[in-house]
Protein backbone atom coordinates (compact mmCIF):
# COMPACT_ATOMS: atom_id res chain seq x y z
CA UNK A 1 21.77 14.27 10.23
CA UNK A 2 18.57 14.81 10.45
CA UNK A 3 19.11 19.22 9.72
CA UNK A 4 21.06 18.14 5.99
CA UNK A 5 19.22 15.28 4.30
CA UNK A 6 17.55 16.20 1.09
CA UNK A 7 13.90 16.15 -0.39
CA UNK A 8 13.83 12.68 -2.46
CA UNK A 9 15.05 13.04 -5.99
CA UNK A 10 11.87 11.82 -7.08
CA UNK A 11 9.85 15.03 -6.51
CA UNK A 12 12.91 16.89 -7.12
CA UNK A 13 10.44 18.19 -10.04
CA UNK A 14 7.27 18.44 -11.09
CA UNK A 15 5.31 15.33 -11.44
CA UNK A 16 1.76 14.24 -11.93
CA UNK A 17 0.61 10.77 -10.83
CA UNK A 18 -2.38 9.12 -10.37
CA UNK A 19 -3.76 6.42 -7.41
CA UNK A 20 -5.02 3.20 -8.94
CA UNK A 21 -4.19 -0.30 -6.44
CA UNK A 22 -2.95 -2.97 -8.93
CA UNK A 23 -6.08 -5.02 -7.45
CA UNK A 24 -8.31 -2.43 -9.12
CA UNK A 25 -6.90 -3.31 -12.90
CA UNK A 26 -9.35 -5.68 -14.55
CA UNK A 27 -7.99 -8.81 -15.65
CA UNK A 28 -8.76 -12.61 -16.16
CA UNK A 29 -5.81 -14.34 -14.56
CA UNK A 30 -3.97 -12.00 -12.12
CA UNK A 31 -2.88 -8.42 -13.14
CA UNK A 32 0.84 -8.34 -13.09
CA UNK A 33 1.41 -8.44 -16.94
CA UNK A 34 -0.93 -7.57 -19.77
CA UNK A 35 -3.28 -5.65 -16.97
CA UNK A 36 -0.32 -3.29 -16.08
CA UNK A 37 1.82 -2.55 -18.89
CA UNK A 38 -1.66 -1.42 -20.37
CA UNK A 39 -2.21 1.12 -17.34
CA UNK A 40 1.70 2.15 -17.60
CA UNK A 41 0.85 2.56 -21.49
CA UNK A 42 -2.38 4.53 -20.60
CA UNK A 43 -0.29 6.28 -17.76
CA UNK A 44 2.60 7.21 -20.94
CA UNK A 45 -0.02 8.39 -23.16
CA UNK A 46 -1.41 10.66 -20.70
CA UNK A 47 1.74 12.31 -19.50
CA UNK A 48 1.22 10.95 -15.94
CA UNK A 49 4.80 9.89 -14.73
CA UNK A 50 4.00 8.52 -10.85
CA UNK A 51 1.78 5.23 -10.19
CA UNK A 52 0.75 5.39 -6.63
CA UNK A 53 0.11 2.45 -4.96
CA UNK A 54 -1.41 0.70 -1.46
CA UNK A 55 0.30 -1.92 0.28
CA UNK A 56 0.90 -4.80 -2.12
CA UNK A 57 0.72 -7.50 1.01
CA UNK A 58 -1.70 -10.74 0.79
CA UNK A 59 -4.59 -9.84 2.27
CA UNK A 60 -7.08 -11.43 4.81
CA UNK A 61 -10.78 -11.85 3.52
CA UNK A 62 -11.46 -8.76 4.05
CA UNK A 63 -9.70 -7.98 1.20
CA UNK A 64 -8.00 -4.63 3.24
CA UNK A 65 -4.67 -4.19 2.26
CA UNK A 66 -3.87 -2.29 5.47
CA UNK A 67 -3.93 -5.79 7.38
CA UNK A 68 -2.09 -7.79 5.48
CA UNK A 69 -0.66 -11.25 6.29
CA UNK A 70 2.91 -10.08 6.03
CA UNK A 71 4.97 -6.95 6.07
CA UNK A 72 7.20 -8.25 3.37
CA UNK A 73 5.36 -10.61 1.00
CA UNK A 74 3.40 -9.98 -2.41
CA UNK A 75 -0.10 -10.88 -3.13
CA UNK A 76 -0.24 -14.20 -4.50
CA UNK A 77 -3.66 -12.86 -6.41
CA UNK A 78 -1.67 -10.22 -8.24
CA UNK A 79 0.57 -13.02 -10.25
CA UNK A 80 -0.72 -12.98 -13.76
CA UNK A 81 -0.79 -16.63 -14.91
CA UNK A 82 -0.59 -15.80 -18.58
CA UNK A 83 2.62 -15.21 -18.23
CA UNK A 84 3.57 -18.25 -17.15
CA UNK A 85 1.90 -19.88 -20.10
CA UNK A 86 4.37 -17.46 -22.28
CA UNK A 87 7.33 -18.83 -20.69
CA UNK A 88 6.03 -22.83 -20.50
CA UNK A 89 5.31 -23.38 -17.49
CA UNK A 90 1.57 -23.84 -17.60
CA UNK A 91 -0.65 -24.39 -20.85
CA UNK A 92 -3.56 -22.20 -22.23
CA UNK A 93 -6.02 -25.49 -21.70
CA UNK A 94 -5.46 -25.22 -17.61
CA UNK A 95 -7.13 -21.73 -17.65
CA UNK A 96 -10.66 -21.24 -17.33
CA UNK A 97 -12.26 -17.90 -18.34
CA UNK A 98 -11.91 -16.70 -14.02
CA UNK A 99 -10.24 -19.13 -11.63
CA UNK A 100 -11.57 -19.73 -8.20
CA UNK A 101 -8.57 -19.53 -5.51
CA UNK A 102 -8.29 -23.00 -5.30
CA UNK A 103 -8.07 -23.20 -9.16
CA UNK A 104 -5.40 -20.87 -8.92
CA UNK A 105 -3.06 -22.40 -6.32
CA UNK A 106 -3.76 -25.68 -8.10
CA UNK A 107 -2.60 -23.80 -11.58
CA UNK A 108 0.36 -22.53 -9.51
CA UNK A 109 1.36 -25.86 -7.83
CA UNK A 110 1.14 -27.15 -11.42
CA UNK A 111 4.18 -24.22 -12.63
CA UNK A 112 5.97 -24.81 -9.04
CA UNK A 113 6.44 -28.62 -10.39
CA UNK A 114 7.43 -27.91 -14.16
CA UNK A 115 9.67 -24.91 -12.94
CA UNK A 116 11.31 -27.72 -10.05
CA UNK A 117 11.70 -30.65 -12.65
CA UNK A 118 13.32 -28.73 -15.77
CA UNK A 119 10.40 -30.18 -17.81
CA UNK A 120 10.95 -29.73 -21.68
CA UNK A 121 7.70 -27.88 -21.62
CA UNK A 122 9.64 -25.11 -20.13
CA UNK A 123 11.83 -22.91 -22.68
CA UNK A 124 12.15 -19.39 -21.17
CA UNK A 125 11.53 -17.34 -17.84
CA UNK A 126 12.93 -17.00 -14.78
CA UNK A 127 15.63 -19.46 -13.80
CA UNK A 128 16.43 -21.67 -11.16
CA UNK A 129 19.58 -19.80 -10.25
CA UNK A 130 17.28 -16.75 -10.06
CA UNK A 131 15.07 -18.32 -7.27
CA UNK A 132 17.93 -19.30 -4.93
CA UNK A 133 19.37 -15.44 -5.75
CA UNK A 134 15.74 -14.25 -4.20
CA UNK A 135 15.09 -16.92 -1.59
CA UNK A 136 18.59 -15.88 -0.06
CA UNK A 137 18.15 -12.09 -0.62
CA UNK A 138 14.80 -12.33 1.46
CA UNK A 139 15.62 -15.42 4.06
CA UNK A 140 14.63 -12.72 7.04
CA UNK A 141 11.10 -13.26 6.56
CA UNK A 142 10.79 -15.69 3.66
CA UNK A 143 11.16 -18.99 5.75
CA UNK A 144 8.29 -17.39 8.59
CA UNK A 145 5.68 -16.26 6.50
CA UNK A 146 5.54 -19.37 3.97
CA UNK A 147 5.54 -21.60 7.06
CA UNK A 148 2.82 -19.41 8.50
CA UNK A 149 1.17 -20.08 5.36
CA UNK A 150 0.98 -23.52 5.28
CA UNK A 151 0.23 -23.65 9.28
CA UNK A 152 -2.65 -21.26 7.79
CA UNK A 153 -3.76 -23.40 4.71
CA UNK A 154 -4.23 -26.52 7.54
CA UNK A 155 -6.41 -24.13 10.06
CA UNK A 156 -7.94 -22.04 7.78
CA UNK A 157 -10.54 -20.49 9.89
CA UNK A 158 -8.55 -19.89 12.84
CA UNK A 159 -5.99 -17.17 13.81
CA UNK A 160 -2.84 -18.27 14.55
CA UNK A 161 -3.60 -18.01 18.37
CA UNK A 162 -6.07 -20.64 17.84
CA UNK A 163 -3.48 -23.11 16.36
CA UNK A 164 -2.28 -25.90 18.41
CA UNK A 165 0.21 -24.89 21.70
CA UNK A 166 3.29 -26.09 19.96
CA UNK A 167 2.92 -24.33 16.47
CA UNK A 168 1.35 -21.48 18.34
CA UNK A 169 4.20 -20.94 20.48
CA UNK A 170 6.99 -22.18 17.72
CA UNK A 171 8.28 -25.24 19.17
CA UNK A 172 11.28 -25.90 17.24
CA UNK A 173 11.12 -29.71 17.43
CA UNK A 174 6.82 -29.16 16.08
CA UNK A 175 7.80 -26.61 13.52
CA UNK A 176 10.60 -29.11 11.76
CA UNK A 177 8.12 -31.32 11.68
CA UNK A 178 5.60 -29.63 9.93
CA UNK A 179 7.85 -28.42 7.88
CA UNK A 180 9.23 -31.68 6.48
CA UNK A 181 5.08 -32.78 6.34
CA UNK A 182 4.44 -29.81 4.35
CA UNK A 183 7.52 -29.42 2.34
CA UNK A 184 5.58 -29.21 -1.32
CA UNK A 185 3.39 -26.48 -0.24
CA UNK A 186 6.36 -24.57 1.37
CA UNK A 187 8.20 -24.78 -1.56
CA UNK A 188 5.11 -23.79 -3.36
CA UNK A 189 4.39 -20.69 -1.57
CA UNK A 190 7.85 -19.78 -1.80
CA UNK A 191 7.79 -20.12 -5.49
CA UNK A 192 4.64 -17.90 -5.19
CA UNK A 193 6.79 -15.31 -3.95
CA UNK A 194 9.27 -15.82 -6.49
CA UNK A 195 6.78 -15.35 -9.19
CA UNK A 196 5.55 -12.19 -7.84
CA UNK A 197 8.91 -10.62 -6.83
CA UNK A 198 10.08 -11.66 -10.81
CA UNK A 199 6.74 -10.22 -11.94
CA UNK A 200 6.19 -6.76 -10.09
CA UNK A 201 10.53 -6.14 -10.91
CA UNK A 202 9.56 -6.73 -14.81
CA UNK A 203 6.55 -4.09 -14.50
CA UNK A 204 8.77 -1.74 -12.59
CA UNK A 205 11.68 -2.30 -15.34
CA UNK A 206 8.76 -1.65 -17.80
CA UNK A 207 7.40 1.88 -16.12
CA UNK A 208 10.84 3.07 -15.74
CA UNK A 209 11.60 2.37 -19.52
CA UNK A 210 8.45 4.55 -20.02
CA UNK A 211 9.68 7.62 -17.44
CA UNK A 212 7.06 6.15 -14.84
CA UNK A 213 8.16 6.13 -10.63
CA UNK A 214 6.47 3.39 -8.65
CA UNK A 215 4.93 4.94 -5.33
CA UNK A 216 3.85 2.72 -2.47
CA UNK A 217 2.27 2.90 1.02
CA UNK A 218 3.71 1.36 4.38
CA UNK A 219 0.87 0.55 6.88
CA UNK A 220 2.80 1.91 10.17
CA UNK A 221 0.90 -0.93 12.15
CA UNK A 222 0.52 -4.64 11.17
CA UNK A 223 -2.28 -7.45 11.60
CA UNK A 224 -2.05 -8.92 14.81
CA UNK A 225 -3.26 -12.54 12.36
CA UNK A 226 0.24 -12.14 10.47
CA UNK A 227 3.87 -13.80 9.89
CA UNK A 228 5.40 -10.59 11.67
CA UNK A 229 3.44 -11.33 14.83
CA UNK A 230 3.62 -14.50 15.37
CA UNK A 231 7.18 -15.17 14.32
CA UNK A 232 8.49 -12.08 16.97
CA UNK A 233 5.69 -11.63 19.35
CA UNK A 234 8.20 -10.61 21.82
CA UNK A 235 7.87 -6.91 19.48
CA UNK A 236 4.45 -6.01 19.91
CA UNK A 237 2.47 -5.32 23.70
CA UNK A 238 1.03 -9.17 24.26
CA UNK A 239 -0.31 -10.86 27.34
CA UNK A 240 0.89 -14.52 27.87
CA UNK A 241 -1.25 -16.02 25.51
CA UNK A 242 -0.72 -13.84 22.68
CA UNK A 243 -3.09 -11.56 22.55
CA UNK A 244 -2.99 -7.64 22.90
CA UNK A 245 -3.22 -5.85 25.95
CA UNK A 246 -3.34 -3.00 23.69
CA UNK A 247 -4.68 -1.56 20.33
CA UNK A 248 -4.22 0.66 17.57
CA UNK A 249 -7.00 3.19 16.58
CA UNK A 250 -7.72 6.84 16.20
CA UNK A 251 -9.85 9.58 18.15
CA UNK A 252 -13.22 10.85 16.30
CA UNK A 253 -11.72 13.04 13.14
CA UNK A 254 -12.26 13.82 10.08
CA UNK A 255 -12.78 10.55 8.38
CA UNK A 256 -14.79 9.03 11.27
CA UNK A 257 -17.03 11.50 13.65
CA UNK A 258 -16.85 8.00 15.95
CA UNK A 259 -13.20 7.28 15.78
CA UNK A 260 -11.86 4.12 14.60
CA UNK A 261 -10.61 0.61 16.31
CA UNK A 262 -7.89 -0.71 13.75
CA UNK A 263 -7.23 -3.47 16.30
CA UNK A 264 -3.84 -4.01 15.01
CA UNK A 265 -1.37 -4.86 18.01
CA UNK A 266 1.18 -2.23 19.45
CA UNK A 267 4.72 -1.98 18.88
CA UNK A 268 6.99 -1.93 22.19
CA UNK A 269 8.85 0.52 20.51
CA UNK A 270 11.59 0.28 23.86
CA UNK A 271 12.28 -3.46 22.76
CA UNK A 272 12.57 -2.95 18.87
CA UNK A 273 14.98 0.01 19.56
CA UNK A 274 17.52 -2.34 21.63
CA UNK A 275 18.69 -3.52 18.26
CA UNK A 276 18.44 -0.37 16.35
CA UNK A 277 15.00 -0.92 14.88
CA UNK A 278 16.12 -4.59 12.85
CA UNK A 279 12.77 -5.06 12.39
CA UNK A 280 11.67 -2.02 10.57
CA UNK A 281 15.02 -2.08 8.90
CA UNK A 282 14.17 -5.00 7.30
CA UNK A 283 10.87 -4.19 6.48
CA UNK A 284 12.81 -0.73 4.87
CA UNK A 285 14.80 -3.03 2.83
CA UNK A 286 11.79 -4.71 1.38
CA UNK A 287 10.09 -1.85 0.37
CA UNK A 288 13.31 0.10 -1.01
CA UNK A 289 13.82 -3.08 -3.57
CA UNK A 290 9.94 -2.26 -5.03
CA UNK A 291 9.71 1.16 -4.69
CA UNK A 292 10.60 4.85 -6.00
CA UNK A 293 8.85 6.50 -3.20
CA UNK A 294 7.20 5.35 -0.36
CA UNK A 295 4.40 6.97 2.12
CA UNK A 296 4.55 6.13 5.73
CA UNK A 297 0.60 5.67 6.54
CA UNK A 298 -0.37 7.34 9.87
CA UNK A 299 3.09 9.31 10.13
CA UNK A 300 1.80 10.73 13.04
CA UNK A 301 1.78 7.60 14.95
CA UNK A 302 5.47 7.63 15.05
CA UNK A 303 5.43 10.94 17.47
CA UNK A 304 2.40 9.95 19.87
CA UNK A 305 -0.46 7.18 18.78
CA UNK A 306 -3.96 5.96 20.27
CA UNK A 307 -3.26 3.11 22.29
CA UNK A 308 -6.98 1.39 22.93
CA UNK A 309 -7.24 -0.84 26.49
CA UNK A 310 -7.87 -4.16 24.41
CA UNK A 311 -10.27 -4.61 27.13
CA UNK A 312 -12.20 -1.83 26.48
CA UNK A 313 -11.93 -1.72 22.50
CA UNK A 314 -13.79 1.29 21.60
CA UNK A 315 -12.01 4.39 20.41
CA UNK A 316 -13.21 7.01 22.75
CA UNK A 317 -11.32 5.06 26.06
CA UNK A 318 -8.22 5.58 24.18
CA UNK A 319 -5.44 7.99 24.91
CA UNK A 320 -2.05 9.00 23.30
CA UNK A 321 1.13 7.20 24.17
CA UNK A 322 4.65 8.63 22.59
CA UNK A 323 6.43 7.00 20.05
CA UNK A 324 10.30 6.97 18.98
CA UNK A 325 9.34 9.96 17.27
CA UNK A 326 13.30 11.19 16.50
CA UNK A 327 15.22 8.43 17.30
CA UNK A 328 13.78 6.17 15.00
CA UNK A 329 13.63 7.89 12.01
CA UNK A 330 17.84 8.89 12.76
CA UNK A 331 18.11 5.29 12.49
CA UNK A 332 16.13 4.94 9.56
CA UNK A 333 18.08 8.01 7.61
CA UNK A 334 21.54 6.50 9.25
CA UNK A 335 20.80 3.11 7.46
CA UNK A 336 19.23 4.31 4.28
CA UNK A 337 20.56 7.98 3.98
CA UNK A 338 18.61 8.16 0.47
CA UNK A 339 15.51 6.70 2.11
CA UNK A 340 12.50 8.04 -0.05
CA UNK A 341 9.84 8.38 2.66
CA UNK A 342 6.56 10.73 2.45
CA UNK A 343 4.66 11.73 5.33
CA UNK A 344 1.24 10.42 5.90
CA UNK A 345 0.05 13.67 7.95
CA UNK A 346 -3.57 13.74 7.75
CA UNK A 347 -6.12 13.51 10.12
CA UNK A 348 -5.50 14.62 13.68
CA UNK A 349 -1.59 16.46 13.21
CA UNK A 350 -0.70 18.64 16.09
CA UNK A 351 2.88 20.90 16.01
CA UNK A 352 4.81 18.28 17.37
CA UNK A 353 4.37 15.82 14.73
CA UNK A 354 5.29 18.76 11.87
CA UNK A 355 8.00 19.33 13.50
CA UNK A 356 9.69 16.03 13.28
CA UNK A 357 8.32 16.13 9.86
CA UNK A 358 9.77 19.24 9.43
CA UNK A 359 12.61 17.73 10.62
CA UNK A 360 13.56 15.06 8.64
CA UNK A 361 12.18 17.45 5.56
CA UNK A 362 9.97 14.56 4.71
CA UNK A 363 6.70 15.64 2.35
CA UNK A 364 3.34 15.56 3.82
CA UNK A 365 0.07 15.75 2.05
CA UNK A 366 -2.51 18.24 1.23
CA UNK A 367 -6.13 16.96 -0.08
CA UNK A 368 -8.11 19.46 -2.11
CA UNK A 369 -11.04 18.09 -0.66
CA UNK A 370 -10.38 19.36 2.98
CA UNK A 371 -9.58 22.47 2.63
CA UNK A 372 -13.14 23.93 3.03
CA UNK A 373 -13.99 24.32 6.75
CA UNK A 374 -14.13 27.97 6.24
CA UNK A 375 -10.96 29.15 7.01
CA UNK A 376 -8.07 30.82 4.28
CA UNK A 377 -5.39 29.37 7.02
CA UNK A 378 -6.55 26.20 6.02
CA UNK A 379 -3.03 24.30 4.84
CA UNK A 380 -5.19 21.97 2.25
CA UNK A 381 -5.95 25.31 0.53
CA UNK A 382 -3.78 25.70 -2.85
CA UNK A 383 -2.83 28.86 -1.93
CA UNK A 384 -1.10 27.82 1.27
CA UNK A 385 0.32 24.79 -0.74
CA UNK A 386 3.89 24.20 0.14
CA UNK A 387 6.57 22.90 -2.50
CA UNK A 388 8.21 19.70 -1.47
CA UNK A 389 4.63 18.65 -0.11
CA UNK A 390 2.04 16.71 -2.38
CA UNK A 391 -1.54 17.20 -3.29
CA UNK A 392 -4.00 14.67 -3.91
CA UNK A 393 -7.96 15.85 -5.28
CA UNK A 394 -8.98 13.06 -2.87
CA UNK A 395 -7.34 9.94 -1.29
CA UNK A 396 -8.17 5.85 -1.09
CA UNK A 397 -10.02 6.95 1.90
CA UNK A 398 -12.38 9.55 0.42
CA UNK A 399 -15.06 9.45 -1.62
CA UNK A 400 -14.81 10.50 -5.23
CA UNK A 401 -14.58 14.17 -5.62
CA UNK A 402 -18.03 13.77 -7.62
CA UNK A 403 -19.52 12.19 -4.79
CA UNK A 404 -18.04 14.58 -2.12
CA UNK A 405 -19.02 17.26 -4.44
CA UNK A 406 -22.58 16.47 -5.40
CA UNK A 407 -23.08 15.85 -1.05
CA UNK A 408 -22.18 19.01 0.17
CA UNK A 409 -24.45 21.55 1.83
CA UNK A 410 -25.21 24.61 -0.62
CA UNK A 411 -23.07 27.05 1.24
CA UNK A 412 -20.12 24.84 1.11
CA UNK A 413 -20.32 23.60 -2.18
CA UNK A 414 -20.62 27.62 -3.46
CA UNK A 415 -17.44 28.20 -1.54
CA UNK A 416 -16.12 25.44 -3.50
CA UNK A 417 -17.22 26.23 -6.78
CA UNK A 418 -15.69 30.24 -6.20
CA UNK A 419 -12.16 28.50 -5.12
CA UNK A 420 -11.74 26.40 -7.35
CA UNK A 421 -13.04 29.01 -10.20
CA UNK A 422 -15.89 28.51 -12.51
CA UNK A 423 -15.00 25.95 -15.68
CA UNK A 424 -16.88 24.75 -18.98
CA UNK A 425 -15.77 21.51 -17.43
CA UNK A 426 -17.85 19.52 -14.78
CA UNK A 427 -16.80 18.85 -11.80
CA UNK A 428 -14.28 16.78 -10.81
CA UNK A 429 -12.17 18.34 -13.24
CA UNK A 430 -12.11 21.82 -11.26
CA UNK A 431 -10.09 20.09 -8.47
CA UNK A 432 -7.93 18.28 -10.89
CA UNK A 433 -7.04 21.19 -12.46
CA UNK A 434 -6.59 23.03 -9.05
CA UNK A 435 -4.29 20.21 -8.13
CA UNK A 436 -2.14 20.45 -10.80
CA UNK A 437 -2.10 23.98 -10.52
CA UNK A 438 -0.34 23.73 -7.11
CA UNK A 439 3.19 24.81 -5.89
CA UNK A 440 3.23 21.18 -4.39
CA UNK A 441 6.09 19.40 -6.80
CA UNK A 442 3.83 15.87 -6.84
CA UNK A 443 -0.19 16.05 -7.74
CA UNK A 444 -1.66 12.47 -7.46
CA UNK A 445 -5.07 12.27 -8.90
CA UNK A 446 -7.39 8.69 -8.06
CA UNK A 447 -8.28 7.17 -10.88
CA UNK A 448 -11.83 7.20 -10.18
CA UNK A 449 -11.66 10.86 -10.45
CA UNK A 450 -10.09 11.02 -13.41
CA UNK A 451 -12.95 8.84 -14.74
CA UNK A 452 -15.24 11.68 -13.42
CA UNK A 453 -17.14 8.68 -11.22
CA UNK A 454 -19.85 9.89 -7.94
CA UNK A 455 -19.80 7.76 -4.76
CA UNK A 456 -20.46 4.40 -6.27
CA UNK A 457 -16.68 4.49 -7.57
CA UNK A 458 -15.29 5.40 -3.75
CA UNK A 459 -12.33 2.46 -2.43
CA UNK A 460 -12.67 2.42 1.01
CA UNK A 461 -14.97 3.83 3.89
CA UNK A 462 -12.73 4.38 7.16
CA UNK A 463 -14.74 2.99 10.25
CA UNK A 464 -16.64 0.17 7.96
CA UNK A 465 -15.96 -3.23 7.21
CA UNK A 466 -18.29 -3.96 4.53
CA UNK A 467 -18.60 -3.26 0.76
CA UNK A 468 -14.64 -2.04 0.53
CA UNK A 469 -12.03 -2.91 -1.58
CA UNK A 470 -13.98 -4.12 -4.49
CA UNK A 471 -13.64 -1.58 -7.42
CA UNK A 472 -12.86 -2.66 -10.61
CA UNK A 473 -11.31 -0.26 -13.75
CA UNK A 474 -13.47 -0.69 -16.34
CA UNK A 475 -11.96 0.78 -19.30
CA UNK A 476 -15.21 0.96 -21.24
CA UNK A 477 -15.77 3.80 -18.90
CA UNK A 478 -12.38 5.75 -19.77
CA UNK A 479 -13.41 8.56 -22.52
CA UNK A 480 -11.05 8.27 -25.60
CA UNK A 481 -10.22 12.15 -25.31
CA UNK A 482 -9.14 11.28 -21.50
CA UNK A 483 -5.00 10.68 -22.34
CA UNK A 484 -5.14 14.38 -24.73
CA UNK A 485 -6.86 16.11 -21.99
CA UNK A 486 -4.13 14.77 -19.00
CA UNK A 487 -1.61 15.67 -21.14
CA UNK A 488 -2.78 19.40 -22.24
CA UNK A 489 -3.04 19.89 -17.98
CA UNK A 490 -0.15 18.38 -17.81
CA UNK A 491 1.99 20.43 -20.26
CA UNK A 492 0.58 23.54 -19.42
CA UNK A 493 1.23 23.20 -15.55
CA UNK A 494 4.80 21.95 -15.82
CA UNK A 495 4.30 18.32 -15.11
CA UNK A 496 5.41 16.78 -18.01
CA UNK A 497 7.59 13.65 -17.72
């Protein structure tokens, strides 16, 4: 099986794409409509034809998408509430020039009773029959994660370890209970679902009219504060009470000389395989129904990860521990034989994990901006680019290329300049052009670099928890020559839609 599968049929040509989160799209009233189709438009015009993504999940306040509340579930932020004013189920006079989030669930509670009641106010949109369609297509985790939501909304500050014993441990007779208390803000959060499924489907229908793949990002770990954890606890390496004996990090490397304590909780892989990975499957599913492609984050974790002692939390007392490595993905490829998957495989990647890479013949990724340690075996190098892989001038994790550029030592950034060739054009656009250049059959450019922004446009900063997460687009700061010039690099490297 695992010898015969073939590349996805997404990158069974040449593509360029670009990296822009929906959360980075500026908008008024949630993104998921005026925001986007303007992006995909910009995306059109430029002759880009792959929108990579990272985990669309609710978030905690930390705003990371890598911890989200659920596995399965949209971001309630992303729903653009003009919309719903275009199909009746809220009026221009309830928004307000930037809701708070309590303005906005209010706003939303507001549509959840119109769209409930059949109201005359209400002339077009998504139907009734529609929302029973999607409530029983996702019942696997819909039911746990909007009752962990409303458990949630009661004890806001408090994880759900913290709850009391008999929601904590799902007592059936406490959790009916609640349930029937909290009925209208169950039915609520499901409808907040709704609205984003119904939304993000309509963008997707919209890219694909336009040529445009939708690429997104599986987190291979989940937050231990989440619907997955507490509704199967019995899945992940917990003491009695509920909390880890065990967590998820990574060894000093590239983006962290310290190493890095995720904290997320740890799969027990032998319990989740008794029933062939059900679990995961679902979680599969889930992503399948949003998706053209998805990445795997942390790939590697799948062949060996860094289990941390919870009671010694920092990264350097962890070690590796193997993970289902083979069999899991034959299950994967056994239940979804056209499964779409690309290889997260940066960092610290030693033969064994290429090899089950290799494998599989899922695509890994090569980053322009680690490639200059010094070495010509270096595999981030374009000239030891491989075809079915992808290249990205930076990732969510870097900083900009400007910014990585303009902090490099002298000697470094020479090599640089020589290897990526001299150009009239400024740097980041050297790297750009020496992605698209590459063999690799994807080239995924972040959207910061393609504004040509230093270090005060960078995402994310591994290892911090402070200051991430934040960037906005601004498209005052998008040149009007900036579609033309994609599309000329796109054109005359092969990338064309």
């Amino acid at each position: 099986m695992s010898q015969t599968r073939n590349y996805p049929e997404a990158l069974a040509r040449r593509r360029a794409g670009v990296l822009l989160h929906p959360t980075c799209l500026p908008s008024l009233h949630g993104v998921l409509g005026d925001s986007a189709r303007r992006f995909v438009d910009f995306m059109t015009e430029s002759g880009l034809s792959v929108w990579q993504t990272l985990p669309l999940g609710p978030t905690h306040a930390d705003l990371s998408p890598y911890q989200s509340l659920s596995a399965h579930a949209g971001n309630q932020d992303l729903i653009d509430l003009g919309e719903l004013v275009h199909v009746g189920l809220i009026r221009d006079i309830e928004l307000t020039d930037s809701e708070t989030r309590i303005e906005r669930q209010s706003i939303l509670a507001t549509a959840c009773d119109r769209f409930f009641k059949h109201t005359e106010e209400r002339f077009h949109g998504p139907t009734l029959a529609e929302f029973e369609a999607f409530r029983k297509a996702n019942e696997s985790w819909l039911e746990d994660y909007c009752l962990f939501s409303a458990i949630r909304g009661v004890y806001p500050e408090e994880s759900w370890l913290s709850w009391p014993a008999e929601l904590r441990d799902r007592d059936p007779v406490a959790l009916e209970s609640f349930s029937a208390t909290h009925a209208e803000t169950i039915r609520r959060l499901q409808f907040e679902q709704f609205l984003f499924d119904h939304q993000w489907h309509r963008l997707r229908e919209y890219a694909h009219e336009r040529g445009i793949l939708m690429f997104g990002d599986i987190p291979i770990f989940v937050a231990h504060d989440s619907a997955d954890v507490w509704a199967a606890p019995h899945l992940f390496k917990l003491n009695a009470s509920g909390e880890p004996q065990f967590v998820a990090g990574v060894p000093p490397d590239y983006f962290s000389p310290e190493g890095q304590h995720w904290g997320n909780p740890l799969y027990d892989w032998p319990v989740m395989a008794q029933d062939g990975y059900q679990w995961w499957m679902s979680r599969l599913e889930t992503q399948r129904r949003f998706f053209d492609l998805i990445r795997i984050d942390h790939f590697r974790g799948l062949q060996a990860y860094w289990e941390i002692p919870a009671e010694h939390p920092t990264p350097h007392n962890g070690y590796w521990v193997a993970g289902p490595g083979h069999d899991f993905l034959d299950a994967c490829f056994q239940r979804f034989p056209d499964l779409p998957l690309v290889a997260e495989n940066l960092g610290i990647i030693s033969d064994d994990v290429e090899n089950l890479r290799h494998q599989f013949q899922l695509p890994g990724m090569t980053v322009i901006q680690f490639g200059f340690d010094g070495s010509a075996a270096n595999p981030h190098l374009v000239h030891n680019h491989r075809r079915h892989d992808l290249v990205y001038s930076g990732t969510h994790d870097n900083d900009t290329t400007l910014g990585w550029y303009l902090n490099l030592d002298e000697h470094t950034r020479d090599y640089v300049d020589n290897y990526l060739g001299h150009s009239s054009d400024p740097m980041p656009w050297p790297a750009i052009r020496t992605a698209f250049q590459s063999v690799c059959q994807l080239a995924v450019i972040p959207m910061q670099d393609l504004l040509g922004l230093d270090g005060r446009g960078r995402f994310n900063t591994p290892g911090t928890t402070t200051g991430n997460w934040t960037w906005k687009l601004d498209w005052g700061q998008c040149p009007a020559n900036l579609p033309a010039h994609l599309g000329h690099l796109v054109r005359l490297y092969g990338r064309f839609p």
